[in-house]
C-alpha atoms as a PDB file:
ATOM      1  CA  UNK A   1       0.519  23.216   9.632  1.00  0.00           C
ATOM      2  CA  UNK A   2      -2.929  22.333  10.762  1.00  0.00           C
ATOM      3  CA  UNK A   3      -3.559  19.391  12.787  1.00  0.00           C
ATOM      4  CA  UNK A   4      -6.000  16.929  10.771  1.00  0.00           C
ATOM      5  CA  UNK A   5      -9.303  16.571  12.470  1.00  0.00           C
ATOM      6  CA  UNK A   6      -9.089  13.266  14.771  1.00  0.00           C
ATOM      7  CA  UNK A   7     -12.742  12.181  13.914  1.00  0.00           C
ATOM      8  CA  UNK A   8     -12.678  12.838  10.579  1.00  0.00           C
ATOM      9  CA  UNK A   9      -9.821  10.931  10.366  1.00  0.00           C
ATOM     10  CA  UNK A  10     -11.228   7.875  12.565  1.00  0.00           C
ATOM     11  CA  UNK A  11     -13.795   8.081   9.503  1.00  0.00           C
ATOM     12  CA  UNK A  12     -11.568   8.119   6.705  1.00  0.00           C
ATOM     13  CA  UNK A  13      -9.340   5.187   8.196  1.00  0.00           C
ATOM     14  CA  UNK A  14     -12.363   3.168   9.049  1.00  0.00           C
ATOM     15  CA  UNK A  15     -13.615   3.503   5.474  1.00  0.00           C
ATOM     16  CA  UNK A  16     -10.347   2.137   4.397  1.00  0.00           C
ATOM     17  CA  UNK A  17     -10.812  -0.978   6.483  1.00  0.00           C
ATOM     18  CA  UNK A  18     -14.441  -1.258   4.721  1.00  0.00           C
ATOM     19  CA  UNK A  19     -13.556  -0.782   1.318  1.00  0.00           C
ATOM     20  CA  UNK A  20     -10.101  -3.749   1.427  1.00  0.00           C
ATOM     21  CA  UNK A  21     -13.554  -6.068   2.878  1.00  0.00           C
ATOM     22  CA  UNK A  22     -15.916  -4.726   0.030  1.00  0.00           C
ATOM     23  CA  UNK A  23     -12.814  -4.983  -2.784  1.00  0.00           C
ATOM     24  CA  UNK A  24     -12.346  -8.788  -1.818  1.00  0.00           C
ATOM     25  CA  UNK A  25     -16.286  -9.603  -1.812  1.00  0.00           C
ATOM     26  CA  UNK A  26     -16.627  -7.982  -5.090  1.00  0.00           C
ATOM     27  CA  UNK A  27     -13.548  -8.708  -6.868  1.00  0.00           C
ATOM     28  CA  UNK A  28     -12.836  -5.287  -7.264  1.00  0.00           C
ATOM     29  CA  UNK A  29      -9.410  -5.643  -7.243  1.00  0.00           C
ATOM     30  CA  UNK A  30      -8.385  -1.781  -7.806  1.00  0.00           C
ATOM     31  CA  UNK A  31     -10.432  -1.419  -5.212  1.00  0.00           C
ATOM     32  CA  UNK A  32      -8.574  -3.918  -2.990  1.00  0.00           C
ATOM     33  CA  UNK A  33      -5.290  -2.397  -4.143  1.00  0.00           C
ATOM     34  CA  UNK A  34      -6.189   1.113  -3.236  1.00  0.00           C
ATOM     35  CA  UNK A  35      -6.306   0.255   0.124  1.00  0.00           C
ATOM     36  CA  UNK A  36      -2.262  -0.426   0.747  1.00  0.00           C
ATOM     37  CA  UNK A  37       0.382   2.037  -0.161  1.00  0.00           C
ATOM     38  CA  UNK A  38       2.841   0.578  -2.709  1.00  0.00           C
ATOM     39  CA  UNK A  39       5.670  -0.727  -0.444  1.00  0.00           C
ATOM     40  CA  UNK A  40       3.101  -2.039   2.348  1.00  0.00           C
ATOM     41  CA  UNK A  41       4.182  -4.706   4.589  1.00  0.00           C
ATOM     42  CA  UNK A  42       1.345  -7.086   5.316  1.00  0.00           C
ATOM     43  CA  UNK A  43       1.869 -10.526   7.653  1.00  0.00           C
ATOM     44  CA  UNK A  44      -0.796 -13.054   7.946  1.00  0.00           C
ATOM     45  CA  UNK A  45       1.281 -15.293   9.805  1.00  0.00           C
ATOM     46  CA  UNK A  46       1.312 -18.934   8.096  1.00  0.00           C
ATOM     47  CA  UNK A  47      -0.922 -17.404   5.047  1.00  0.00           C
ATOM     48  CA  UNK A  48       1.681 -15.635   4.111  1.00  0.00           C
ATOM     49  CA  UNK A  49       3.626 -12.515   3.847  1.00  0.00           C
ATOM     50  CA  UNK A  50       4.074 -10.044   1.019  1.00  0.00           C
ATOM     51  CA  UNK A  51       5.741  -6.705   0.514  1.00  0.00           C
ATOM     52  CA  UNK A  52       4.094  -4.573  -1.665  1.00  0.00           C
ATOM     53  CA  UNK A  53      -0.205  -3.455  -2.596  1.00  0.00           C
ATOM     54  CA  UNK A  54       0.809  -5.154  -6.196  1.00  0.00           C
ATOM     55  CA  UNK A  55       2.217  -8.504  -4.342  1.00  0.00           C
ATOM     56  CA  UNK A  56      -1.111  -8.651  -1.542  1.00  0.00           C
ATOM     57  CA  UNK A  57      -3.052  -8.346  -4.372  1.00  0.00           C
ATOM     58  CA  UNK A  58      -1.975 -11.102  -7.076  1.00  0.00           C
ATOM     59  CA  UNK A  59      -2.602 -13.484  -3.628  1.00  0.00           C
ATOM     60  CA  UNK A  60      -5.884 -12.366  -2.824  1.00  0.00           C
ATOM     61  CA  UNK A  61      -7.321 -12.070  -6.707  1.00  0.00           C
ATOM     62  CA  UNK A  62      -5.947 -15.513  -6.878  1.00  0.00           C
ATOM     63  CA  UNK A  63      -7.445 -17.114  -3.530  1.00  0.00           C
ATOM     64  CA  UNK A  64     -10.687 -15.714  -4.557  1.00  0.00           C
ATOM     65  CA  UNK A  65     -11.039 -15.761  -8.004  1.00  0.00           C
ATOM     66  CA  UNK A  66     -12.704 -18.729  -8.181  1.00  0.00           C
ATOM     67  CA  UNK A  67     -14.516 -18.824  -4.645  1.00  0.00           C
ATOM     68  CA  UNK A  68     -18.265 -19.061  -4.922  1.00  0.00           C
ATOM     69  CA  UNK A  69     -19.443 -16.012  -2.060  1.00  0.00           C
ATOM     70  CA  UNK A  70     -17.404 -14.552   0.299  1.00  0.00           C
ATOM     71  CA  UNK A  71     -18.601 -12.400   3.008  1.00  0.00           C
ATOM     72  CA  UNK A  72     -15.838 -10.740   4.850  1.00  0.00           C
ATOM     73  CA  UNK A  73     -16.906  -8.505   7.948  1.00  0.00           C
ATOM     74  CA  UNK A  74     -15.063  -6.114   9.516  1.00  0.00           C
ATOM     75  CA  UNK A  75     -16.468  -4.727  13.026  1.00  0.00           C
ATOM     76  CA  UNK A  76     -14.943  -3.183  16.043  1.00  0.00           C
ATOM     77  CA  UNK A  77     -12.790  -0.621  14.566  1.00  0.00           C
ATOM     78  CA  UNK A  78     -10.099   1.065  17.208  1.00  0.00           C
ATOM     79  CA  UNK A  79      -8.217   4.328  15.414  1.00  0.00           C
ATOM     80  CA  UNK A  80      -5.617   5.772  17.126  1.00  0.00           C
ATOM     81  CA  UNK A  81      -3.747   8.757  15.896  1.00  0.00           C
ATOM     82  CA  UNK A  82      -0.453   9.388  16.075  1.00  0.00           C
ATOM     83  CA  UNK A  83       2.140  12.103  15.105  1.00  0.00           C
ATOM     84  CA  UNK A  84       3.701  10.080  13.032  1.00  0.00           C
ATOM     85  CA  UNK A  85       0.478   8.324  11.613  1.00  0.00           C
ATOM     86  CA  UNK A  86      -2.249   6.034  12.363  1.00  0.00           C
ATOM     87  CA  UNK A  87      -2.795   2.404  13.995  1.00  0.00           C
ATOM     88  CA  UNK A  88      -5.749   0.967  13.809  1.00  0.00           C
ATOM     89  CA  UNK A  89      -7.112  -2.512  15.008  1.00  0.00           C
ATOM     90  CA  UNK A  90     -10.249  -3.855  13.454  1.00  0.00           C
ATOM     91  CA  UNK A  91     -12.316  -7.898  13.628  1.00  0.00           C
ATOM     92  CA  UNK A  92     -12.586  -9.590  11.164  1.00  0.00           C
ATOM     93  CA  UNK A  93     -15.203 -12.566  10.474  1.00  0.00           C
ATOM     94  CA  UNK A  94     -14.374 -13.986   7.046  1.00  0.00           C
ATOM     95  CA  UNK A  95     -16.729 -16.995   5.138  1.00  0.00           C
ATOM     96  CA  UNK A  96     -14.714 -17.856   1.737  1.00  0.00           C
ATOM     97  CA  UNK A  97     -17.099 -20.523   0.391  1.00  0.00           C
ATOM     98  CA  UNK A  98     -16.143 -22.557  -2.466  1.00  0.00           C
ATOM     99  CA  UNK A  99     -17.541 -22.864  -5.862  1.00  0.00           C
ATOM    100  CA  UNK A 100     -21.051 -23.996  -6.122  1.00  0.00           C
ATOM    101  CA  UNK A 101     -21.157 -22.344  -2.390  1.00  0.00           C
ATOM    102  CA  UNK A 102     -21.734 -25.820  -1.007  1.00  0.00           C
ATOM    103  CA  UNK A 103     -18.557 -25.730   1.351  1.00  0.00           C
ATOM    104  CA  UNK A 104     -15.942 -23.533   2.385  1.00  0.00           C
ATOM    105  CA  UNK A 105     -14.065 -21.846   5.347  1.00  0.00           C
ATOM    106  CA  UNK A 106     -14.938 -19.043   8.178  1.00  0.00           C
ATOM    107  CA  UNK A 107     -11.796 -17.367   9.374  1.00  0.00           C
ATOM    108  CA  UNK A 108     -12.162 -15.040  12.609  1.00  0.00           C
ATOM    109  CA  UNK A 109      -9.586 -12.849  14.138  1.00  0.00           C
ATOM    110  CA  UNK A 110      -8.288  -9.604  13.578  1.00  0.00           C
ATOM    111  CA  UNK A 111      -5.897  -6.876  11.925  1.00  0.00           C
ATOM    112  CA  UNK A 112      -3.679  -4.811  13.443  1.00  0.00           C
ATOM    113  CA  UNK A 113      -2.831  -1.653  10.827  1.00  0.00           C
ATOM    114  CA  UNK A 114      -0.085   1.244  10.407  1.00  0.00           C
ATOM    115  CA  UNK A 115      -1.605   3.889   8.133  1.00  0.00           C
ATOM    116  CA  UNK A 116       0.294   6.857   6.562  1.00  0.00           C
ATOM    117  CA  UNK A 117      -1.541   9.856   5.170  1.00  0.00           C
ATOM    118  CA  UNK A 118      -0.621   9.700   0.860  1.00  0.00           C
ATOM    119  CA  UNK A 119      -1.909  12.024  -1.882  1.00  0.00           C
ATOM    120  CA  UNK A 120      -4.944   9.572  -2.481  1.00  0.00           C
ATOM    121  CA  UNK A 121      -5.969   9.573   1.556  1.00  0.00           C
ATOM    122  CA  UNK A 122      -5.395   6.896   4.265  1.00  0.00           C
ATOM    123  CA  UNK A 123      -3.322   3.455   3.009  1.00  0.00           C
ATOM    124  CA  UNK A 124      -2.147   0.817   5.418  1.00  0.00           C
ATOM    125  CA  UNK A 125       1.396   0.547   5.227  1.00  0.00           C
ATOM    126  CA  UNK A 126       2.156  -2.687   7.725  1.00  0.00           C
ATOM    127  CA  UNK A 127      -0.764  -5.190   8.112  1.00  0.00           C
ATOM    128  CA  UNK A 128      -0.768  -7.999  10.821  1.00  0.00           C
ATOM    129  CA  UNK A 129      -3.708 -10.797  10.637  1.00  0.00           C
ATOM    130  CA  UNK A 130      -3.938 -12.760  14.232  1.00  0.00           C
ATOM    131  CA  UNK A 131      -6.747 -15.615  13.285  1.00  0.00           C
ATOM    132  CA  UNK A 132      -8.111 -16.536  16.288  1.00  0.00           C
ATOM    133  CA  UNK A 133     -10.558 -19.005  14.701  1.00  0.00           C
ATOM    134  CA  UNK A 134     -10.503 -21.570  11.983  1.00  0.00           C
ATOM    135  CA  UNK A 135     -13.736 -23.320  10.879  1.00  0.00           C
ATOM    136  CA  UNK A 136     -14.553 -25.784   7.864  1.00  0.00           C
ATOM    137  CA  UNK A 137     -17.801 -25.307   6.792  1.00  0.00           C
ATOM    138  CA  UNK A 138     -19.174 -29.371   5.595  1.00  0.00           C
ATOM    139  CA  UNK A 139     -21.423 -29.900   2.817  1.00  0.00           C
ATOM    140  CA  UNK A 140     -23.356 -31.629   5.179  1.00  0.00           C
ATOM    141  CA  UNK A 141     -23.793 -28.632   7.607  1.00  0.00           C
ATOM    142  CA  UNK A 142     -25.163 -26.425   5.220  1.00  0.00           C
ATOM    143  CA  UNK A 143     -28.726 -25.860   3.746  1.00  0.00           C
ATOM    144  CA  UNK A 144     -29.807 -25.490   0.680  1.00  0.00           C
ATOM    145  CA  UNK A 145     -30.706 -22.068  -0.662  1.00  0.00           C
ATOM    146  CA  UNK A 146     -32.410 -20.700  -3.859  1.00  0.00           C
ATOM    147  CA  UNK A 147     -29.675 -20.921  -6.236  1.00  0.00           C
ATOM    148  CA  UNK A 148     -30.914 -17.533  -7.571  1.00  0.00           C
ATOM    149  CA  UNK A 149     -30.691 -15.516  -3.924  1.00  0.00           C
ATOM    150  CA  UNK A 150     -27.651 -13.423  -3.879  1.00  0.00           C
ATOM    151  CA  UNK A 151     -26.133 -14.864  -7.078  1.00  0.00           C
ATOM    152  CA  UNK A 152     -26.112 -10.989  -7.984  1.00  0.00           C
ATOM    153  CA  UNK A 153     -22.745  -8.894  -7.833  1.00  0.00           C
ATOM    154  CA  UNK A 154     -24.496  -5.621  -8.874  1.00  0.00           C
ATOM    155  CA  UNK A 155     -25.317  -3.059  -6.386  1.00  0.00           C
ATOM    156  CA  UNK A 156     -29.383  -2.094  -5.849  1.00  0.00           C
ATOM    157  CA  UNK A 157     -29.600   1.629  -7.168  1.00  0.00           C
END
């Protein structure tokens, strides 16, 4: 059997820790959900805990449903590979704001990830989120913008 090519794969897995950020921002939920394989194990501590892609996914569609923007950023991404799969460890600087983007939250920490190889590519199968940072973000903080700057979901073509 061939050995999978360890950068392509460092591509692929880092792509997968893109597109969970990109599926919460846009409410692309099937996009989300693509990201975890069906029995996935994912602990964020006092957040919560769930045990499958369908049960991470109800939580997160309704966290963010009604948020106004949410930026979540994922940077330093370590892949390892492993006979037996992938880990990966990734940042992650979160700003849920609420409706009417006046106030919200910033979350900072990171995930720690256990990817398997499926029929569909790279899934995390265990998820661990270590915040490291909590921050309330004030009305009072916070300046005003153009109501009309970046009310748009749609991507520039």
């Amino acid at each position: 059997m061939n050995q999978p090519d360890e950068r392509q794969v460092r591509q692929d897995v880092t792509e997968v820790l893109y597109r969970y950020a990109t599926g919460i921002d846009r409410r692309d939920w099937a996009l989300f959900e693509s990201c975890f394989t069906d029995a996935c194990e994912a602990d964020y501590g006092t957040i919560g805990r769930w045990h499958s892609a369908e049960e991470i996914t109800g939580w997160m569609r309704q966290a963010h449903e009604h948020c106004g923007h949410t930026l979540h950023r994922i940077t330093n991404p370590t892949v390892r590979v492993h006979p037996e799969g992938v880990t990966a460890r990734c940042y992650v600087d979160a700003v849920v704001m609420g409706a009417g983007n006046r106030s919200g939250t910033r979350a900072v920490g990171f995930y720690d990830d256990a990817l398997v190889a499926t029929g569909d590519g790279w899934r995390i199968a265990r998820r661990r989120f270590t915040m490291a940072v909590l921050q309330l973000l004030p009305e009072s903080e916070l300046i005003q913008l153009d109501p009309q700057v970046g009310s748009r979901q749609e991507e520039i073509r």
